[in-house]
PDB file of N, CA and C in Angstrom:
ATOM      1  N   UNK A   1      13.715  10.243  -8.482  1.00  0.00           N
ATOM      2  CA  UNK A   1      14.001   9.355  -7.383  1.00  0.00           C
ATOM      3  C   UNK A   1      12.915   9.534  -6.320  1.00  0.00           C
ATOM      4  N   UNK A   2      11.602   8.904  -6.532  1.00  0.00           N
ATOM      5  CA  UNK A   2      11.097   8.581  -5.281  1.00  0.00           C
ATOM      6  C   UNK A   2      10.975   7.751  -4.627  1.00  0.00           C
ATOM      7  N   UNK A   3       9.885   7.656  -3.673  1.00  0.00           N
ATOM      8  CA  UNK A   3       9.452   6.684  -2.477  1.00  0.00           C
ATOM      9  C   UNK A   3       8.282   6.547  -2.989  1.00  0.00           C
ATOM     10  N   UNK A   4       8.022   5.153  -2.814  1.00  0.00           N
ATOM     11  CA  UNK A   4       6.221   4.679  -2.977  1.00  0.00           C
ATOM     12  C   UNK A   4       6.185   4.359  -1.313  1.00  0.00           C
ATOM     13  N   UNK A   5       6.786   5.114  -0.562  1.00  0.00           N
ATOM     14  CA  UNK A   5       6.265   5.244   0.732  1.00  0.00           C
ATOM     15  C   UNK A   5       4.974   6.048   0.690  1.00  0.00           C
ATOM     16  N   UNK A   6       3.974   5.420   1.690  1.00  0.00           N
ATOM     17  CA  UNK A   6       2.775   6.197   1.866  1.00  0.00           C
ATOM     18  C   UNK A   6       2.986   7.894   2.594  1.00  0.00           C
ATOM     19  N   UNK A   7       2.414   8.834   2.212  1.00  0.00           N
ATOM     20  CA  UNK A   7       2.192  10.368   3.041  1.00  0.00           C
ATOM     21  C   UNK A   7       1.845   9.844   3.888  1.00  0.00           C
ATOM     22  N   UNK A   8       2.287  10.846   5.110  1.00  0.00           N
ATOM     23  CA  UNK A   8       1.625  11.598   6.111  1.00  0.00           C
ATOM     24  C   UNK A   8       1.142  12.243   5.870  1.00  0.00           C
ATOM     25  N   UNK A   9      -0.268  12.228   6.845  1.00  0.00           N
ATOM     26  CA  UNK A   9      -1.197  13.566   7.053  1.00  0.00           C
ATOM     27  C   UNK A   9      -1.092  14.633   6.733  1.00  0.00           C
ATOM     28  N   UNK A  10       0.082  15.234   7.842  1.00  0.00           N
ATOM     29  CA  UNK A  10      -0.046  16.404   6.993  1.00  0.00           C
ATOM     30  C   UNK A  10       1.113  16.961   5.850  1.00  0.00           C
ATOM     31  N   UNK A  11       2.330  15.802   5.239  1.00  0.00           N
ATOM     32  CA  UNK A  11       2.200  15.731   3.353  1.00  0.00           C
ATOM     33  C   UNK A  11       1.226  15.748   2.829  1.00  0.00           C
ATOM     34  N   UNK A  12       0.103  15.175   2.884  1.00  0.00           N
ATOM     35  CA  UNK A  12      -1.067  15.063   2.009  1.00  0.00           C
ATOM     36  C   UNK A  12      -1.512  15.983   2.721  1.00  0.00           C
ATOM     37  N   UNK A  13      -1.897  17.018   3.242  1.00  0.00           N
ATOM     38  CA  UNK A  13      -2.277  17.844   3.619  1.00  0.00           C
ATOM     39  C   UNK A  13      -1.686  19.328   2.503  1.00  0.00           C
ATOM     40  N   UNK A  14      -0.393  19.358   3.035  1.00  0.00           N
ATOM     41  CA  UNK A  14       0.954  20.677   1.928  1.00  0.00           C
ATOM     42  C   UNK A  14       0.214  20.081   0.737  1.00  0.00           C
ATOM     43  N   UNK A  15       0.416  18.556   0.056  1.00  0.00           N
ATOM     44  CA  UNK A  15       0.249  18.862  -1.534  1.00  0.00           C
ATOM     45  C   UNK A  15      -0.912  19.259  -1.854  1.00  0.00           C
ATOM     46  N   UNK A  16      -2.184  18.950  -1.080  1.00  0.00           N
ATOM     47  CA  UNK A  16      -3.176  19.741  -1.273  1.00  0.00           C
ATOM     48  C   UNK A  16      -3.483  21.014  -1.692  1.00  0.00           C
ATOM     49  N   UNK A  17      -2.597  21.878  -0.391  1.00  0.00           N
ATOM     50  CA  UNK A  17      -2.955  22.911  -0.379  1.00  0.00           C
ATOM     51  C   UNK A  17      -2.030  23.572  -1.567  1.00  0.00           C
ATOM     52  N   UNK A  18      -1.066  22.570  -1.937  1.00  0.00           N
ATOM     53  CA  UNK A  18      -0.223  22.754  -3.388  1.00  0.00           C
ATOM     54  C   UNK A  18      -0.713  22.963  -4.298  1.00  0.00           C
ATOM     55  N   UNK A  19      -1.769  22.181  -4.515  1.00  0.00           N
ATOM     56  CA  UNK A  19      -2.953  21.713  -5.812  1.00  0.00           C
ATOM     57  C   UNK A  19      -3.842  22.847  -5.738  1.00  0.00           C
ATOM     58  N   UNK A  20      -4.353  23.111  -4.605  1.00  0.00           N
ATOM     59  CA  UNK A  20      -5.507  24.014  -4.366  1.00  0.00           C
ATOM     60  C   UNK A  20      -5.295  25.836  -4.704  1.00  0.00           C
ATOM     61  N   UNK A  21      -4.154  25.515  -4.403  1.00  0.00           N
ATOM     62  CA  UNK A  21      -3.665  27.785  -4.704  1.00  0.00           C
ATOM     63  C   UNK A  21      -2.811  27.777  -5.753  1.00  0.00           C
ATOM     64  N   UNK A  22      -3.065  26.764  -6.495  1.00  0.00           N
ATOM     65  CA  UNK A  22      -2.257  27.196  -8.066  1.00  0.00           C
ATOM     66  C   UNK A  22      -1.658  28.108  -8.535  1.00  0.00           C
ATOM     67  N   UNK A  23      -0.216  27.644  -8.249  1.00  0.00           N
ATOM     68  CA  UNK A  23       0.800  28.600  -8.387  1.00  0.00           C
ATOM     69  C   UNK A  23       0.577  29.929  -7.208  1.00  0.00           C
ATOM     70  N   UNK A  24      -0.157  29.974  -6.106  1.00  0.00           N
ATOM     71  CA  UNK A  24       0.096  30.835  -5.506  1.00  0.00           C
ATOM     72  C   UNK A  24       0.619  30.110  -3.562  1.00  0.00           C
ATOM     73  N   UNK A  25       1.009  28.971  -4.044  1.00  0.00           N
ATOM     74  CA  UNK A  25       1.457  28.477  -2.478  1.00  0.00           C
ATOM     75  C   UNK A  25       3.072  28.414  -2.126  1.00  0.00           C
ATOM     76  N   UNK A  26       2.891  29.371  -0.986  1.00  0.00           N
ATOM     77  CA  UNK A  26       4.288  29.633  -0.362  1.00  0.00           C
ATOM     78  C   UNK A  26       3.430  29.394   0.719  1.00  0.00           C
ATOM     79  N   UNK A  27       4.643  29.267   2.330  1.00  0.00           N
ATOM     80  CA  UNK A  27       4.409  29.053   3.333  1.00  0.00           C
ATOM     81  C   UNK A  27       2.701  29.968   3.861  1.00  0.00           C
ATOM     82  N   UNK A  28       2.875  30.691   3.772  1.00  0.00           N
ATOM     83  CA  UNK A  28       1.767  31.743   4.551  1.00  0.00           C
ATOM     84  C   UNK A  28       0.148  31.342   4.110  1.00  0.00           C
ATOM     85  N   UNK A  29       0.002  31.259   2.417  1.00  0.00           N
ATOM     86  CA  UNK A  29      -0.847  30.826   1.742  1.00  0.00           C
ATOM     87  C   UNK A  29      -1.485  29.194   2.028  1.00  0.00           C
ATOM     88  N   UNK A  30      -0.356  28.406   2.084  1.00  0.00           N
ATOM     89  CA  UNK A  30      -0.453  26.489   2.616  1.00  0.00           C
ATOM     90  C   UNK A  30      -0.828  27.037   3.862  1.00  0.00           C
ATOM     91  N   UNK A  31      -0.512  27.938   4.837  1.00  0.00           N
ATOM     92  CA  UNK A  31      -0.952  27.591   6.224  1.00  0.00           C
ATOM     93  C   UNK A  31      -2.497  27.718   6.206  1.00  0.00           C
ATOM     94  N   UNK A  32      -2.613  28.763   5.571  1.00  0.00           N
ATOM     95  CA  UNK A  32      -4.074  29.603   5.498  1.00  0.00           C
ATOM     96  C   UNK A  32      -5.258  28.494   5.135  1.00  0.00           C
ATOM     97  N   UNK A  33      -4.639  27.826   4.132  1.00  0.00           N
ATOM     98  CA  UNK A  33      -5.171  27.186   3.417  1.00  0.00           C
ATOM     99  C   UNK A  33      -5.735  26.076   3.984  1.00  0.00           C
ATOM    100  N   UNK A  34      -4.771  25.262   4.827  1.00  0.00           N
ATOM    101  CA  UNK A  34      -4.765  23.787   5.425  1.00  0.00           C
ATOM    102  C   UNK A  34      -6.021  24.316   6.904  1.00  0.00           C
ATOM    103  N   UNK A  35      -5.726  25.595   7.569  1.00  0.00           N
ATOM    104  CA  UNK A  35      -6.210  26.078   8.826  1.00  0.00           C
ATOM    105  C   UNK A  35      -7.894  26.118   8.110  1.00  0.00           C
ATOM    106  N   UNK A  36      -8.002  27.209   7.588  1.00  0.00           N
ATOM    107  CA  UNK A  36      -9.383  27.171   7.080  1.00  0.00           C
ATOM    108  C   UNK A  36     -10.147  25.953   6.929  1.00  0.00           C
ATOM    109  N   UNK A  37      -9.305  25.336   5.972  1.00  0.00           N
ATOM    110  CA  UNK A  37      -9.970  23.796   5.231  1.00  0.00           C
ATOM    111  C   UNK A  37     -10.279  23.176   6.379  1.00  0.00           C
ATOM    112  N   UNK A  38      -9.401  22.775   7.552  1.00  0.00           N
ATOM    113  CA  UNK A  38      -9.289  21.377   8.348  1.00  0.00           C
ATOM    114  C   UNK A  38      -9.419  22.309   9.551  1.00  0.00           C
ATOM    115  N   UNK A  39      -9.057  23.686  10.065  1.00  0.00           N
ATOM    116  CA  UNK A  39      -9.447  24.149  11.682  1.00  0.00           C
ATOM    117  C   UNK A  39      -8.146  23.358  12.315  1.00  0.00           C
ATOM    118  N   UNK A  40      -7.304  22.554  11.739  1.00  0.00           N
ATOM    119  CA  UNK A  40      -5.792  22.450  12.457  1.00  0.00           C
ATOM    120  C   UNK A  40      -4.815  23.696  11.935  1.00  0.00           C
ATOM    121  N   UNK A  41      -4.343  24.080  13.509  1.00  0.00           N
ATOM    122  CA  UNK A  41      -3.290  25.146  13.484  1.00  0.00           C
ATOM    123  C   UNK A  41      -2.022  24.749  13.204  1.00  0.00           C
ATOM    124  N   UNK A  42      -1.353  25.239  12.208  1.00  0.00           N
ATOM    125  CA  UNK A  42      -0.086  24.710  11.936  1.00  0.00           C
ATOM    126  C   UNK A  42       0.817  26.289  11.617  1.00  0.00           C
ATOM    127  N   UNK A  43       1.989  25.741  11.616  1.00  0.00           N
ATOM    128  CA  UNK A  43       3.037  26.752  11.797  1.00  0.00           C
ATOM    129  C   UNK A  43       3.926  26.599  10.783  1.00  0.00           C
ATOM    130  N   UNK A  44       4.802  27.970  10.358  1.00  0.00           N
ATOM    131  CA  UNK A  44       5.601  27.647   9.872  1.00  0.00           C
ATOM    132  C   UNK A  44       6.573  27.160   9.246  1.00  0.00           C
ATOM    133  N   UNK A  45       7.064  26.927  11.020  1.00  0.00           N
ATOM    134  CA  UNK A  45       8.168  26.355  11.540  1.00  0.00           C
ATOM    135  C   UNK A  45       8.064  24.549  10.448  1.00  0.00           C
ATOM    136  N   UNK A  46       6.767  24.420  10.751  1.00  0.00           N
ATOM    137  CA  UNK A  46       6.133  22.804  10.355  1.00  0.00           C
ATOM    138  C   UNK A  46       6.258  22.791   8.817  1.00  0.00           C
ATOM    139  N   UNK A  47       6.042  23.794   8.024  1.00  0.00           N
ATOM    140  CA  UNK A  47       5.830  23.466   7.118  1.00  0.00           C
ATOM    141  C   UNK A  47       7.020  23.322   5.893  1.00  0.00           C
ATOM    142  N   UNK A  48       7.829  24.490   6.420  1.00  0.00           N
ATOM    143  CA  UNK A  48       9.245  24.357   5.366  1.00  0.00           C
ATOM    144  C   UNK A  48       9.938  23.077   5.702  1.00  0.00           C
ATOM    145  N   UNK A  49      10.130  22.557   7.004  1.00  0.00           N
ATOM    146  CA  UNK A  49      11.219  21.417   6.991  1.00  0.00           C
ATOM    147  C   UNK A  49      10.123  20.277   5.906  1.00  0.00           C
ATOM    148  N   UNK A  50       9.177  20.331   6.377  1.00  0.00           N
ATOM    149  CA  UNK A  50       7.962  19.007   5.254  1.00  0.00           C
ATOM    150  C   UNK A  50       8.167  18.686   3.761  1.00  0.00           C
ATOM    151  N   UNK A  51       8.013  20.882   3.228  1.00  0.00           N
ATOM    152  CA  UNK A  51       8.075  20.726   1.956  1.00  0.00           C
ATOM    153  C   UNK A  51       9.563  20.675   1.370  1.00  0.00           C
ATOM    154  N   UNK A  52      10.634  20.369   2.495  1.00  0.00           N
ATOM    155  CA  UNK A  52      12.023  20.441   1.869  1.00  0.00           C
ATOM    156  C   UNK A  52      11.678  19.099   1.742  1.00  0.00           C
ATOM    157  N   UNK A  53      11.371  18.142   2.707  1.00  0.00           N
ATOM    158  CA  UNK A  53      11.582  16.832   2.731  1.00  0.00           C
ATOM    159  C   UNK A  53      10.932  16.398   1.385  1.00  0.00           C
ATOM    160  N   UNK A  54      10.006  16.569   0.610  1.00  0.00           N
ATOM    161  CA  UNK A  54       8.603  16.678  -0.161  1.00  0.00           C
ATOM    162  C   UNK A  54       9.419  16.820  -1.531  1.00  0.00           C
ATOM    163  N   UNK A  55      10.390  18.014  -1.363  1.00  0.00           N
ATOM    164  CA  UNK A  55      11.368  18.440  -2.524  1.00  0.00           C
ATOM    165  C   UNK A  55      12.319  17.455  -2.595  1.00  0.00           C
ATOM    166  N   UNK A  56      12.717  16.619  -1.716  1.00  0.00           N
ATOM    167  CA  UNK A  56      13.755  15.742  -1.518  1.00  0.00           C
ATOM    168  C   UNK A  56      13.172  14.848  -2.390  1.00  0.00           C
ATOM    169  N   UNK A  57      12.049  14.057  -1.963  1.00  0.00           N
ATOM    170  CA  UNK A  57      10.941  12.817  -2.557  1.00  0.00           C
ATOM    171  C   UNK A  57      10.744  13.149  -4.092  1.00  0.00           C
ATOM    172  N   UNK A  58      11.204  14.446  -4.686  1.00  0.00           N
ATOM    173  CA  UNK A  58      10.600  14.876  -5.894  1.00  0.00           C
ATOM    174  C   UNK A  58       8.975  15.135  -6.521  1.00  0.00           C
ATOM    175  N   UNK A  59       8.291  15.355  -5.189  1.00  0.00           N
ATOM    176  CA  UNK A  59       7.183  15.303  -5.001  1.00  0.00           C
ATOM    177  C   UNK A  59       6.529  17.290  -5.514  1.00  0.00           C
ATOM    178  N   UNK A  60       7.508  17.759  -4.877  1.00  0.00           N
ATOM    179  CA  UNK A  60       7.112  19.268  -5.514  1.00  0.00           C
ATOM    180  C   UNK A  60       8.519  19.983  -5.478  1.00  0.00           C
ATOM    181  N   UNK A  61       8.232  20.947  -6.357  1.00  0.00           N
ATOM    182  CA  UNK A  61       9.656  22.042  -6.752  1.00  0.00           C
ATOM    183  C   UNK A  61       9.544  23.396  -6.142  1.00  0.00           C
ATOM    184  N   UNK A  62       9.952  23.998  -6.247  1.00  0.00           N
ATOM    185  CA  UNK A  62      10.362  25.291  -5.719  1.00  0.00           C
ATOM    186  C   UNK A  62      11.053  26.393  -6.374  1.00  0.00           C
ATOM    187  N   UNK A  63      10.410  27.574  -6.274  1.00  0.00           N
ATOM    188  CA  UNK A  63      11.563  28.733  -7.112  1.00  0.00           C
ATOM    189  C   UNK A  63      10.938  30.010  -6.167  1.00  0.00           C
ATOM    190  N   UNK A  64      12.112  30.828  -6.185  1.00  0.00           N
ATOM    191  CA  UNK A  64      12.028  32.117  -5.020  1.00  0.00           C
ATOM    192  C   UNK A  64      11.522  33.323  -5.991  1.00  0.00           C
ATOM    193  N   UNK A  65      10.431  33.891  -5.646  1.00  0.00           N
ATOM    194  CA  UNK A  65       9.766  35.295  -6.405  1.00  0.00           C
ATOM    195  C   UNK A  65      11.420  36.263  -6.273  1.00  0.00           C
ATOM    196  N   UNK A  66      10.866  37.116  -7.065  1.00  0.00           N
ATOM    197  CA  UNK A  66      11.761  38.607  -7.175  1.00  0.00           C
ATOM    198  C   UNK A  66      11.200  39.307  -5.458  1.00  0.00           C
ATOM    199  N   UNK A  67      12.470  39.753  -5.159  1.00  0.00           N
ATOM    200  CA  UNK A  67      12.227  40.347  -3.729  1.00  0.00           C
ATOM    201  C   UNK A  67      11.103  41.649  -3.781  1.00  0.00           C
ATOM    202  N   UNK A  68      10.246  41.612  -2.929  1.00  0.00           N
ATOM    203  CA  UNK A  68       9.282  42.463  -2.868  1.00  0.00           C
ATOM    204  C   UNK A  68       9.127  43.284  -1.648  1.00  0.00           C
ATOM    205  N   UNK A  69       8.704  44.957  -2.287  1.00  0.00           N
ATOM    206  CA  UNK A  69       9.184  45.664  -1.485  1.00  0.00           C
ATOM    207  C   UNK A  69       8.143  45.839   0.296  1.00  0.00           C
ATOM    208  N   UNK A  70       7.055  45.188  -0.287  1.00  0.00           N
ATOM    209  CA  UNK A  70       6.686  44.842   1.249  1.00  0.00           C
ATOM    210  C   UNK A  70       6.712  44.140   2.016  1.00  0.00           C
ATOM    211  N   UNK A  71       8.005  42.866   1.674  1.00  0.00           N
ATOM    212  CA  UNK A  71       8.343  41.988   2.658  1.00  0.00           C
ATOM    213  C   UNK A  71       9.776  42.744   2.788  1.00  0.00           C
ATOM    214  N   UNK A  72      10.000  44.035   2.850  1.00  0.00           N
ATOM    215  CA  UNK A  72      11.029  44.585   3.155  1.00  0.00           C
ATOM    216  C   UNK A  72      12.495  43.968   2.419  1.00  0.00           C
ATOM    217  N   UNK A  73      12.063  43.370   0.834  1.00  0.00           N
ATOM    218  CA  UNK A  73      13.157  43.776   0.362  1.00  0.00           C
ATOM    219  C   UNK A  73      13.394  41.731   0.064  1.00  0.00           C
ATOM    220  N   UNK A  74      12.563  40.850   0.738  1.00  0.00           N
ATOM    221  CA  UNK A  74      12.670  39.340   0.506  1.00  0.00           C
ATOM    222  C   UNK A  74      12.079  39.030  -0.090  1.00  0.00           C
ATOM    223  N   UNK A  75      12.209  37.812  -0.635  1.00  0.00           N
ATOM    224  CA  UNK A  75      11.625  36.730  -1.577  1.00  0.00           C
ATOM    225  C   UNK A  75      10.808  35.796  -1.390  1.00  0.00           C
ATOM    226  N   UNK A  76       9.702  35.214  -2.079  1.00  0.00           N
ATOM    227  CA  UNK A  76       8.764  34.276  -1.017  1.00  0.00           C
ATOM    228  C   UNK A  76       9.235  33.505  -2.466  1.00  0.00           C
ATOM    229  N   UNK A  77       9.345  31.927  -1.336  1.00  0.00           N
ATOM    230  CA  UNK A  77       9.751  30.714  -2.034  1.00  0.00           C
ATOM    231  C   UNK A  77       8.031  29.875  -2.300  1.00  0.00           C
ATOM    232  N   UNK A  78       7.869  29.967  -3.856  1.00  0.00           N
ATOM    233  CA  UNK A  78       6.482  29.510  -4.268  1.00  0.00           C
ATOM    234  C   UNK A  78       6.832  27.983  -4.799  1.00  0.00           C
ATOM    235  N   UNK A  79       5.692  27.164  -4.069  1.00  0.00           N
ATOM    236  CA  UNK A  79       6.276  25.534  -4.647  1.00  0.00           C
ATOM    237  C   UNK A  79       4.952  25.117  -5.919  1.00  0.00           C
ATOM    238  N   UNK A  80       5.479  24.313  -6.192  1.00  0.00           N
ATOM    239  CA  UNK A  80       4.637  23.732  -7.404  1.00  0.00           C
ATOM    240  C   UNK A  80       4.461  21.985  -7.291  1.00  0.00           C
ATOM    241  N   UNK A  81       3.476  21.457  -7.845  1.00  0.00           N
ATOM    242  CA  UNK A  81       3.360  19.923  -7.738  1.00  0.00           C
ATOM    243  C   UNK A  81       4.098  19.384  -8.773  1.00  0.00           C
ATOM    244  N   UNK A  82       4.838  17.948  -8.719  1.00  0.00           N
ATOM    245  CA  UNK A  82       5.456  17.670 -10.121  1.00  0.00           C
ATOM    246  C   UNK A  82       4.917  16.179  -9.951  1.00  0.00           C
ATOM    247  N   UNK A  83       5.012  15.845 -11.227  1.00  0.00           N
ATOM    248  CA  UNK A  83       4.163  14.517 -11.693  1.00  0.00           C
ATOM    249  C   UNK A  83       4.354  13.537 -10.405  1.00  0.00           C
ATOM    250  N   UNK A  84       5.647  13.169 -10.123  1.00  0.00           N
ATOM    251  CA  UNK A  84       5.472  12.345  -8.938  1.00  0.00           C
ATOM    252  C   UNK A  84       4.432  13.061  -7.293  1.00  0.00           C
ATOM    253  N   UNK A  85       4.155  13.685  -7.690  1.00  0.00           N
ATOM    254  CA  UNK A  85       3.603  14.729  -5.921  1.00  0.00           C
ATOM    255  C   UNK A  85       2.104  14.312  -6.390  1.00  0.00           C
ATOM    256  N   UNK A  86       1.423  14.743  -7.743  1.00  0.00           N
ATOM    257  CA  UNK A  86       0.532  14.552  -8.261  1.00  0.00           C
ATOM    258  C   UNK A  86       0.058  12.642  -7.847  1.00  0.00           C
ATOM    259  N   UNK A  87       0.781  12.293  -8.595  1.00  0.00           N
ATOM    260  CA  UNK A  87       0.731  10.383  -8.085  1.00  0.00           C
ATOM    261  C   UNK A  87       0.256  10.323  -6.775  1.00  0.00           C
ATOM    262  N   UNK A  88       1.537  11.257  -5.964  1.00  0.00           N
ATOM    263  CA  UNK A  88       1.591  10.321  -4.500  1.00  0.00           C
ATOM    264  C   UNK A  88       0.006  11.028  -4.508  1.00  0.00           C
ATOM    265  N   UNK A  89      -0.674  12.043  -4.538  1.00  0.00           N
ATOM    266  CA  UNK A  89      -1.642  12.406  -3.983  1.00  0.00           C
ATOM    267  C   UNK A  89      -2.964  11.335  -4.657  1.00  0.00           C
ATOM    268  N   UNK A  90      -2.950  10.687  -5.689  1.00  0.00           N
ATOM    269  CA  UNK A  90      -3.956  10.063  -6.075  1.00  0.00           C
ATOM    270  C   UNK A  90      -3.830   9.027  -5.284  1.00  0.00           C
ATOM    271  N   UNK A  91      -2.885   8.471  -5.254  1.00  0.00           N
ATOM    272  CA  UNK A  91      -2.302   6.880  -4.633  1.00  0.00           C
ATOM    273  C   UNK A  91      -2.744   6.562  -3.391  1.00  0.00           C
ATOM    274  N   UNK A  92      -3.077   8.199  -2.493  1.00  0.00           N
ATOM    275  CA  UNK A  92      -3.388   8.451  -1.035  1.00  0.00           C
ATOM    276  C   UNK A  92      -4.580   8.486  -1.155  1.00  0.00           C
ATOM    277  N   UNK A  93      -5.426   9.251  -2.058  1.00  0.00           N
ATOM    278  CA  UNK A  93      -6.720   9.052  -2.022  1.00  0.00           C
ATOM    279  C   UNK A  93      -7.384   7.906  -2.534  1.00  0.00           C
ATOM    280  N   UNK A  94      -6.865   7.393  -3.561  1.00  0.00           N
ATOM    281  CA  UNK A  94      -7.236   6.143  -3.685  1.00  0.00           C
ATOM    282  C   UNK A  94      -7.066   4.862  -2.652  1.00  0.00           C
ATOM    283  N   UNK A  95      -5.993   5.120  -1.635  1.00  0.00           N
ATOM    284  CA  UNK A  95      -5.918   3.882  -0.205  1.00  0.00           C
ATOM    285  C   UNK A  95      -7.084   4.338   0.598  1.00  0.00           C
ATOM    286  N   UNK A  96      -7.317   5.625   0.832  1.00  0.00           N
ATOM    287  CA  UNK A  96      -8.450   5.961   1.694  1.00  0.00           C
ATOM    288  C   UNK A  96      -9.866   5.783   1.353  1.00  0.00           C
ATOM    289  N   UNK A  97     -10.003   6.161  -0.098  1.00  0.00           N
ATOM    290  CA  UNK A  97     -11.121   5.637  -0.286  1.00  0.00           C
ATOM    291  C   UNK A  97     -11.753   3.770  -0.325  1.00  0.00           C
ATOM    292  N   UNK A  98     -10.778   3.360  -1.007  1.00  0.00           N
ATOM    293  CA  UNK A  98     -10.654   1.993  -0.704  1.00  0.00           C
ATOM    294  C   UNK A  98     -10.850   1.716   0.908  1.00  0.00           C
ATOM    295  N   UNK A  99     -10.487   2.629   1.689  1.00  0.00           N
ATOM    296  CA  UNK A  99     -10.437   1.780   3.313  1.00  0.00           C
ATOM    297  C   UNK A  99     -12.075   1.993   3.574  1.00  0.00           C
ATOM    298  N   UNK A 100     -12.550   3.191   3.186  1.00  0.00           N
ATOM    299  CA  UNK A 100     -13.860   3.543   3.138  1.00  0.00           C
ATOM    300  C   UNK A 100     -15.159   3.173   2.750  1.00  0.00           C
ATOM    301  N   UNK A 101     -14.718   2.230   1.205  1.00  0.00           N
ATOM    302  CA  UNK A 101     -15.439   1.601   0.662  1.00  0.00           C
ATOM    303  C   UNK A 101     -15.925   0.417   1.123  1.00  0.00           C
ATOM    304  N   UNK A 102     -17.526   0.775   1.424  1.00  0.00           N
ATOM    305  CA  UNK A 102     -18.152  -0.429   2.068  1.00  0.00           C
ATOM    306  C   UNK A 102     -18.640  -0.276   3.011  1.00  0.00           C
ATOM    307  N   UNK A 103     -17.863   1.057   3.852  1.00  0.00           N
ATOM    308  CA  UNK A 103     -17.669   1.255   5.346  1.00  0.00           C
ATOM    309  C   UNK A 103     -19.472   1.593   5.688  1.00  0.00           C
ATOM    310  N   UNK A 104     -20.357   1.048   6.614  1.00  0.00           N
ATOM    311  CA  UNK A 104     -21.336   1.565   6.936  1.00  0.00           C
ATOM    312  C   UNK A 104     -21.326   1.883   8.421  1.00  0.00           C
ATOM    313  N   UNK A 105     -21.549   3.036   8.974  1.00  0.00           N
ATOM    314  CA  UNK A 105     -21.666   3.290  10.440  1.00  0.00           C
ATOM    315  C   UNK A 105     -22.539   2.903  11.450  1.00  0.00           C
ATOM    316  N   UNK A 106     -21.741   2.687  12.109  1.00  0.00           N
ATOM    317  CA  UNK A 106     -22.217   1.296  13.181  1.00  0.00           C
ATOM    318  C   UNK A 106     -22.718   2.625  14.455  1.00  0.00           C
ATOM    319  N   UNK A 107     -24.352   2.729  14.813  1.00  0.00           N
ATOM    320  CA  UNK A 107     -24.291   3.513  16.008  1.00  0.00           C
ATOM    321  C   UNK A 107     -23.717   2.637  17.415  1.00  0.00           C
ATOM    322  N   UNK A 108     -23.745   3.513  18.334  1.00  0.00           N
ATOM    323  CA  UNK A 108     -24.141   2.617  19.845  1.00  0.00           C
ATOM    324  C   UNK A 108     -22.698   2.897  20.700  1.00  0.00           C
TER     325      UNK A 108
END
Protein backbone atom coordinates (compact mmCIF):
# COMPACT_ATOMS: atom_id res chain seq x y z
CA UNK A 1 0.00 0.00 0.00
CA UNK A 2 1.65 3.04 -1.22
CA UNK A 3 1.58 6.66 -2.25
CA UNK A 4 2.86 7.84 -5.66
CA UNK A 5 2.96 10.99 -3.62
CA UNK A 6 6.21 12.81 -4.34
CA UNK A 7 9.21 12.77 -1.16
CA UNK A 8 10.24 15.33 0.75
CA UNK A 9 13.61 16.46 1.04
CA UNK A 10 14.50 15.17 3.67
CA UNK A 11 12.54 11.40 2.82
CA UNK A 12 14.74 11.43 -0.02
CA UNK A 13 17.33 12.40 2.02
CA UNK A 14 16.69 8.99 5.07
CA UNK A 15 16.30 6.66 1.87
CA UNK A 16 19.50 7.70 0.75
CA UNK A 17 21.26 7.46 3.53
CA UNK A 18 19.22 3.95 3.59
CA UNK A 19 20.83 2.95 0.30
CA UNK A 20 24.17 4.35 1.19
CA UNK A 21 25.12 2.30 4.75
CA UNK A 22 23.85 -0.98 3.63
CA UNK A 23 22.37 -2.66 6.16
CA UNK A 24 24.15 -0.54 8.63
CA UNK A 25 21.44 2.48 9.00
CA UNK A 26 19.84 3.13 12.30
CA UNK A 27 19.17 6.59 13.56
CA UNK A 28 22.84 7.69 14.58
CA UNK A 29 24.46 6.27 11.27
CA UNK A 30 21.39 8.26 8.76
CA UNK A 31 22.25 11.32 10.85
CA UNK A 32 25.98 11.04 10.28
CA UNK A 33 25.44 10.26 7.04
CA UNK A 34 22.88 12.97 5.70
CA UNK A 35 25.24 15.78 8.04
CA UNK A 36 28.49 14.88 6.34
CA UNK A 37 26.94 14.44 2.79
CA UNK A 38 24.72 17.77 2.79
CA UNK A 39 26.38 19.96 6.14
CA UNK A 40 22.43 20.02 7.26
CA UNK A 41 22.12 19.33 11.00
CA UNK A 42 19.44 17.06 11.76
CA UNK A 43 18.30 15.33 14.86
CA UNK A 44 16.98 12.51 16.06
CA UNK A 45 14.08 13.60 17.26
CA UNK A 46 13.51 14.27 13.09
CA UNK A 47 14.35 11.26 11.98
CA UNK A 48 12.35 8.33 13.72
CA UNK A 49 8.88 10.07 13.40
CA UNK A 50 10.00 10.28 9.14
CA UNK A 51 11.19 6.76 8.99
CA UNK A 52 7.94 5.52 10.90
CA UNK A 53 5.98 7.54 8.45
CA UNK A 54 8.36 5.93 5.46
CA UNK A 55 7.46 2.40 7.19
CA UNK A 56 3.85 3.38 7.00
CA UNK A 57 4.27 4.23 2.92
CA UNK A 58 6.01 0.71 2.75
CA UNK A 59 8.89 2.46 1.59
CA UNK A 60 11.46 0.80 4.16
CA UNK A 61 11.29 -1.97 7.00
CA UNK A 62 12.71 -2.26 10.16
CA UNK A 63 14.02 -4.95 12.67
CA UNK A 64 15.66 -4.26 16.26
CA UNK A 65 19.49 -5.76 16.70
CA UNK A 66 20.05 -8.10 19.82
CA UNK A 67 20.58 -5.69 22.82
CA UNK A 68 24.15 -4.64 23.11
CA UNK A 69 26.15 -4.35 25.95
CA UNK A 70 27.41 -0.86 25.20
CA UNK A 71 24.26 0.76 24.67
CA UNK A 72 23.77 -0.43 28.21
CA UNK A 73 21.77 -3.36 27.57
CA UNK A 74 19.36 -1.72 24.19
CA UNK A 75 18.66 -2.46 20.85
CA UNK A 76 19.31 -0.30 17.77
CA UNK A 77 16.37 -0.43 15.32
CA UNK A 78 18.29 -1.03 11.70
CA UNK A 79 15.98 -0.08 8.57
CA UNK A 80 16.29 -1.49 5.19
CA UNK A 81 14.91 -0.22 1.62
CA UNK A 82 12.01 -2.32 0.11
CA UNK A 83 11.13 -2.36 -3.54
CA UNK A 84 8.59 0.37 -3.18
CA UNK A 85 11.36 2.94 -1.18
CA UNK A 86 13.78 1.86 -4.00
CA UNK A 87 11.00 3.23 -6.80
CA UNK A 88 10.08 6.20 -4.81
CA UNK A 89 13.87 7.04 -4.85
CA UNK A 90 14.32 6.61 -8.70
CA UNK A 91 10.96 8.37 -9.45
CA UNK A 92 12.58 11.46 -7.35
CA UNK A 93 15.60 11.44 -9.16
CA UNK A 94 14.28 11.00 -12.25
CA UNK A 95 11.63 14.40 -11.64
CA UNK A 96 14.80 16.27 -10.70
CA UNK A 97 16.78 15.43 -13.25
CA UNK A 98 14.16 16.03 -15.79
CA UNK A 99 13.63 19.63 -14.07
CA UNK A 100 17.40 20.01 -14.75
CA UNK A 101 17.56 18.88 -18.08
CA UNK A 102 18.31 21.62 -20.39
CA UNK A 103 18.80 23.90 -17.50
CA UNK A 104 21.75 26.39 -18.58
CA UNK A 105 22.88 29.11 -15.99
CA UNK A 106 21.90 32.35 -16.52
CA UNK A 107 24.74 34.86 -14.83
CA UNK A 108 23.84 38.54 -13.72
Amino acid sequence: MTSRKGLGEFEYLLLLAVLRLEGDAYGVTMRREIEARTGRAVTLGAIYPTMDRLETKGYVGSNMSEPTGERGGRSRRYFHLEPAGVEAIHRARDAFNSMWAGYHEVSG
